[in-house]
PDB file of N, CA and C in Angstrom:
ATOM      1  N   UNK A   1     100.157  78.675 115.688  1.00  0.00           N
ATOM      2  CA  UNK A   1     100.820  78.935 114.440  1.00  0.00           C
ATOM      3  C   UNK A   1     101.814  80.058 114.649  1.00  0.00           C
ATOM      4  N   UNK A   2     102.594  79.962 113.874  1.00  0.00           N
ATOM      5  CA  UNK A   2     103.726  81.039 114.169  1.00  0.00           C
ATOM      6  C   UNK A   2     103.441  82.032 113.086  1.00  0.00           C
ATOM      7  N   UNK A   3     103.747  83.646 113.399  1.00  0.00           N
ATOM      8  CA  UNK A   3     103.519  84.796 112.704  1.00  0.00           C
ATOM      9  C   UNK A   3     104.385  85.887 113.174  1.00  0.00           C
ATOM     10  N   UNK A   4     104.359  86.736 112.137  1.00  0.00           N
ATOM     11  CA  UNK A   4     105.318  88.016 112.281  1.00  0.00           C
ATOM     12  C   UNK A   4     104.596  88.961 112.590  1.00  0.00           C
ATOM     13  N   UNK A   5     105.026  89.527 113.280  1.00  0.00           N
ATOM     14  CA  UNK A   5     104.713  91.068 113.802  1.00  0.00           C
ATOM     15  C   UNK A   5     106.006  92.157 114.115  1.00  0.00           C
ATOM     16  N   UNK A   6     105.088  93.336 113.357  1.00  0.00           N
ATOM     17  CA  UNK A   6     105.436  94.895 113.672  1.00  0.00           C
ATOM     18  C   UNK A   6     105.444  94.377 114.756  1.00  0.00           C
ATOM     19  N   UNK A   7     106.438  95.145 115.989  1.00  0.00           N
ATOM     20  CA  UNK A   7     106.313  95.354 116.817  1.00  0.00           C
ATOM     21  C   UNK A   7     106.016  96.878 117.117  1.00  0.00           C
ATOM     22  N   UNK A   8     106.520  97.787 116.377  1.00  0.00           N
ATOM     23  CA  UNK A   8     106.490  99.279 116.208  1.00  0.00           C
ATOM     24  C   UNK A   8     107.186  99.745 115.202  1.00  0.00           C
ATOM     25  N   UNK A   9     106.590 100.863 114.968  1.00  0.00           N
ATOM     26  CA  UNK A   9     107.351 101.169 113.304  1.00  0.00           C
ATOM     27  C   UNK A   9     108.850 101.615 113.809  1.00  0.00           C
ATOM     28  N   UNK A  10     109.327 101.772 112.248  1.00  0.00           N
ATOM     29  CA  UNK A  10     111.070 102.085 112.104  1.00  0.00           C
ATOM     30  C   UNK A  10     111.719 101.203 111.920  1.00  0.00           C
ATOM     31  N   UNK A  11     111.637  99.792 111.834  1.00  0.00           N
ATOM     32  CA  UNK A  11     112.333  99.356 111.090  1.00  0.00           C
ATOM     33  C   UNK A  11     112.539  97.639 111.212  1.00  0.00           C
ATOM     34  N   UNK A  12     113.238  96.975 110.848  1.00  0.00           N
ATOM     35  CA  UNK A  12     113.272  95.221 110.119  1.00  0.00           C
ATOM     36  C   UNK A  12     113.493  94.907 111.987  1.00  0.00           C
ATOM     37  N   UNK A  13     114.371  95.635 112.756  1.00  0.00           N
ATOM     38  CA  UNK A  13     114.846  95.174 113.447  1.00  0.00           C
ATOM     39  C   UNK A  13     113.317  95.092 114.622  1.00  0.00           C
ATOM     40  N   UNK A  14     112.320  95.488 114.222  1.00  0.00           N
ATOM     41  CA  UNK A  14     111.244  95.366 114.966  1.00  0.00           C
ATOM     42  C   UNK A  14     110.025  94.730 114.521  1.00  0.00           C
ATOM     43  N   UNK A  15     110.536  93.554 113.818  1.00  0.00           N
ATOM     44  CA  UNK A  15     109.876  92.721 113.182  1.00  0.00           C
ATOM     45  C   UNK A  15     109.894  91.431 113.940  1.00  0.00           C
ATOM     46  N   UNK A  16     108.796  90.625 115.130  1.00  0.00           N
ATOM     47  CA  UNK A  16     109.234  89.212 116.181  1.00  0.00           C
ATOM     48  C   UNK A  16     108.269  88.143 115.735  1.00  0.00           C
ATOM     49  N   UNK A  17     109.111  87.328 115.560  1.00  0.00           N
ATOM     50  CA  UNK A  17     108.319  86.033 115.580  1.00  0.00           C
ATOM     51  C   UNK A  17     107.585  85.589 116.760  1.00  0.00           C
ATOM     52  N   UNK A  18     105.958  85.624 116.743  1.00  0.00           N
ATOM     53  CA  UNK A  18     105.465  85.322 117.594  1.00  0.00           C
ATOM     54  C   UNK A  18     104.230  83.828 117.647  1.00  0.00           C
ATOM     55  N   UNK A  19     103.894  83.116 118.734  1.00  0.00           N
ATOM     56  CA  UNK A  19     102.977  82.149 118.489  1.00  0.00           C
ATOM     57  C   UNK A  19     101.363  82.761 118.119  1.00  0.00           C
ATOM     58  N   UNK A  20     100.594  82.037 117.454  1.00  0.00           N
ATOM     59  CA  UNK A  20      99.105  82.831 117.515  1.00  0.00           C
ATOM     60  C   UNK A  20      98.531  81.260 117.717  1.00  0.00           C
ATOM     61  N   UNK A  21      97.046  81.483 118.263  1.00  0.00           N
ATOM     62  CA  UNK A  21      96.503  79.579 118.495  1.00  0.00           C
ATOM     63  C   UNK A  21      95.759  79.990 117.185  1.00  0.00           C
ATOM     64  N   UNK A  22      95.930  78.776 116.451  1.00  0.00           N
ATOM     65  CA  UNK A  22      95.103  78.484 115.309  1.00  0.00           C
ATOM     66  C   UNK A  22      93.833  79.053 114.685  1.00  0.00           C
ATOM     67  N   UNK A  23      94.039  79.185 113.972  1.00  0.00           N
ATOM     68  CA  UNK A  23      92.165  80.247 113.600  1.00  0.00           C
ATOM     69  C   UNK A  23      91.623  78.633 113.747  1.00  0.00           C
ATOM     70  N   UNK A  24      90.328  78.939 113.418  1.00  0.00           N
ATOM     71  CA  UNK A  24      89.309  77.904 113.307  1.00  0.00           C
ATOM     72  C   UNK A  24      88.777  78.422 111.541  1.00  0.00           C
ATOM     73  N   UNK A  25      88.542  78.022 110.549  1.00  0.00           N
ATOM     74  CA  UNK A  25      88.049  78.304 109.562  1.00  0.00           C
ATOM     75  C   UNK A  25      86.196  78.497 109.717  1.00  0.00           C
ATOM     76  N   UNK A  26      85.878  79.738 108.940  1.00  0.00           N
ATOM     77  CA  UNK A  26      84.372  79.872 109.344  1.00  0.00           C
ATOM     78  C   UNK A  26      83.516  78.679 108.302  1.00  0.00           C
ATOM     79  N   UNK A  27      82.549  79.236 107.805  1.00  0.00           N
ATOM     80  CA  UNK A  27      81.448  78.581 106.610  1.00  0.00           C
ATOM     81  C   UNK A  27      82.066  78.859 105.404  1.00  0.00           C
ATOM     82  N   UNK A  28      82.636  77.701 104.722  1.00  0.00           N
ATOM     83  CA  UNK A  28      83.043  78.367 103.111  1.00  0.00           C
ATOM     84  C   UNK A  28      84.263  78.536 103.293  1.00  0.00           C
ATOM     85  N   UNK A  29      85.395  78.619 104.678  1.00  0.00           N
ATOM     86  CA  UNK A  29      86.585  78.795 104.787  1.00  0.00           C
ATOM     87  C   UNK A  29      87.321  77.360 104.776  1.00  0.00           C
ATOM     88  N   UNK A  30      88.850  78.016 104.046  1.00  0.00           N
ATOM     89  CA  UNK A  30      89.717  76.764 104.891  1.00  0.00           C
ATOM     90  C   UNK A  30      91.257  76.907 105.072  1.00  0.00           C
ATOM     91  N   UNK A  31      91.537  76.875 105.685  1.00  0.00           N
ATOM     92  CA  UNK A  31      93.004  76.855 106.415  1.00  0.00           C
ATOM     93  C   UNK A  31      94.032  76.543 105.194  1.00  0.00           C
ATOM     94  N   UNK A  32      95.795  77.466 105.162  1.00  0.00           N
ATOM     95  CA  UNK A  32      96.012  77.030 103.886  1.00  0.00           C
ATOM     96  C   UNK A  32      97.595  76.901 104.571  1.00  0.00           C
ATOM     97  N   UNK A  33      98.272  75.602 104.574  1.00  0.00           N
ATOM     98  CA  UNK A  33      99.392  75.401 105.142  1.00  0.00           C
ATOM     99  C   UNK A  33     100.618  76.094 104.392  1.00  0.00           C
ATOM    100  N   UNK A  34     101.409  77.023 104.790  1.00  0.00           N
ATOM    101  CA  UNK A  34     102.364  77.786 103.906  1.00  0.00           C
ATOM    102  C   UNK A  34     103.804  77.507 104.692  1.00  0.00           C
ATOM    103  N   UNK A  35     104.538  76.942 103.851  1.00  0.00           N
ATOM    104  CA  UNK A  35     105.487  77.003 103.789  1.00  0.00           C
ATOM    105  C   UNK A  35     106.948  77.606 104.197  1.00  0.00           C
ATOM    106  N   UNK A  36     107.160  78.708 102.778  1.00  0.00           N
ATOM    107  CA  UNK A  36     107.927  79.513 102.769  1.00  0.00           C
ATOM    108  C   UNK A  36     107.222  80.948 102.736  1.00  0.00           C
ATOM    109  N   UNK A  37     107.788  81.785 102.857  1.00  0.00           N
ATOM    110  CA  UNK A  37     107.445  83.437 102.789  1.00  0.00           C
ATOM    111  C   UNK A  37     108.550  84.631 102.408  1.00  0.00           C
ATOM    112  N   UNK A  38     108.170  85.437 102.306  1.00  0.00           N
ATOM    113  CA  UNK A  38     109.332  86.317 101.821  1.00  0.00           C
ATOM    114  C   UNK A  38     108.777  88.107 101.975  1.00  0.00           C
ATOM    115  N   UNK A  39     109.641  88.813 102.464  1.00  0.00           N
ATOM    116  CA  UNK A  39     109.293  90.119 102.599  1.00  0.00           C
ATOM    117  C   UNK A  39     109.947  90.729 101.621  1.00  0.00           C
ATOM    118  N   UNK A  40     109.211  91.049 100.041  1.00  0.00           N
ATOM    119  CA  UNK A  40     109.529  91.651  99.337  1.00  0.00           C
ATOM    120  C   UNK A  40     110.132  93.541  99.741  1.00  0.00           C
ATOM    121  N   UNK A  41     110.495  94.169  98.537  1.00  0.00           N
ATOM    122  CA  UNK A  41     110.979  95.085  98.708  1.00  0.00           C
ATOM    123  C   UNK A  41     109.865  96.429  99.399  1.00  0.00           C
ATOM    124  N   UNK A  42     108.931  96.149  98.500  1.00  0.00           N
ATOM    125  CA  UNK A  42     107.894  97.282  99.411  1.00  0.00           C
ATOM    126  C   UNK A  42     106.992  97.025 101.057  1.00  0.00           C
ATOM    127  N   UNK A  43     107.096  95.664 100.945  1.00  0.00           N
ATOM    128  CA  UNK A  43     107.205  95.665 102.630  1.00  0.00           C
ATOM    129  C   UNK A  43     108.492  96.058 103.690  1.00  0.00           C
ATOM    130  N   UNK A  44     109.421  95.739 103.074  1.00  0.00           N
ATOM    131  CA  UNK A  44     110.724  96.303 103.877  1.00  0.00           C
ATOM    132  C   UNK A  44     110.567  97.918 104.024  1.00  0.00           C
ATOM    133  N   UNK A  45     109.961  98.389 103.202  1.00  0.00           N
ATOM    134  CA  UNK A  45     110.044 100.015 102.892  1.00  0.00           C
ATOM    135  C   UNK A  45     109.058 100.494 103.961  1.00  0.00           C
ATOM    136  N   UNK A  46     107.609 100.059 103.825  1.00  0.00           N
ATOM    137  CA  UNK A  46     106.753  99.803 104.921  1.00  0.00           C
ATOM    138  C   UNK A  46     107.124 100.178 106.341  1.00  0.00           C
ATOM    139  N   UNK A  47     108.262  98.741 106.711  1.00  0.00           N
ATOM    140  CA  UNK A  47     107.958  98.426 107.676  1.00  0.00           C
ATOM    141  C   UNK A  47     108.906  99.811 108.406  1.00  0.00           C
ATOM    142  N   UNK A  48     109.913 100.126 107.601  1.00  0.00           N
ATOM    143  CA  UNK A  48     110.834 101.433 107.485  1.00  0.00           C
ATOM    144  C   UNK A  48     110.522 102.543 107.848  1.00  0.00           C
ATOM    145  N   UNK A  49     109.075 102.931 107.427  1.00  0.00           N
ATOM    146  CA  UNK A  49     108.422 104.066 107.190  1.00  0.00           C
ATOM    147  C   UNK A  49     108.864 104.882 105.896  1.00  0.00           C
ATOM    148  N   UNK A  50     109.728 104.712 105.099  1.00  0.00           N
ATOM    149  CA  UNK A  50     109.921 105.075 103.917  1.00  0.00           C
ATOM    150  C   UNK A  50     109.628 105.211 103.041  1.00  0.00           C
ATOM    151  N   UNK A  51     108.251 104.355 103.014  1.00  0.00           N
ATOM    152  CA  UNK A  51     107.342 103.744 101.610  1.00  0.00           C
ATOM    153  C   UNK A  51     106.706 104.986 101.538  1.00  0.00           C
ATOM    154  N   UNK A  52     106.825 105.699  99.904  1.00  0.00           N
ATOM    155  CA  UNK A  52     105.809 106.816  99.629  1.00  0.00           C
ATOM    156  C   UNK A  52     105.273 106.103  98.441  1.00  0.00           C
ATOM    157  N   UNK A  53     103.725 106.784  98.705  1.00  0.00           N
ATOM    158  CA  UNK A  53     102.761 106.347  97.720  1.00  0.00           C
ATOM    159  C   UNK A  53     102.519 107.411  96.884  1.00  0.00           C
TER     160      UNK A  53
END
């Protein structure tokens, strides 16, 4: 499956698309096929280090 990763903080430009192998779902779990995604504004801030709480 494909996923995003921090690579290290500071900023969007260290954000890589990487492969992961499939989870397996446990007891009571189940796998949920998604689509689209979107990095709203307080993850951008996040990923920035900018975000104050």
């Amino acid at each position: 499956m494909k996923a995003i990763e921090l690579q290290s903080p500071g900023g969007l430009e260290n954000l890589r698309m990487v492969e992961r192998p499939m989870p397996e779902p446990g007891r009571q779990e189940m796998i949920v096929k998604v689509k689209a995604t979107a990095l709203n504004y307080r993850d951008a801030e996040i990923v920035r280090g900018s975000y104050h709480t």
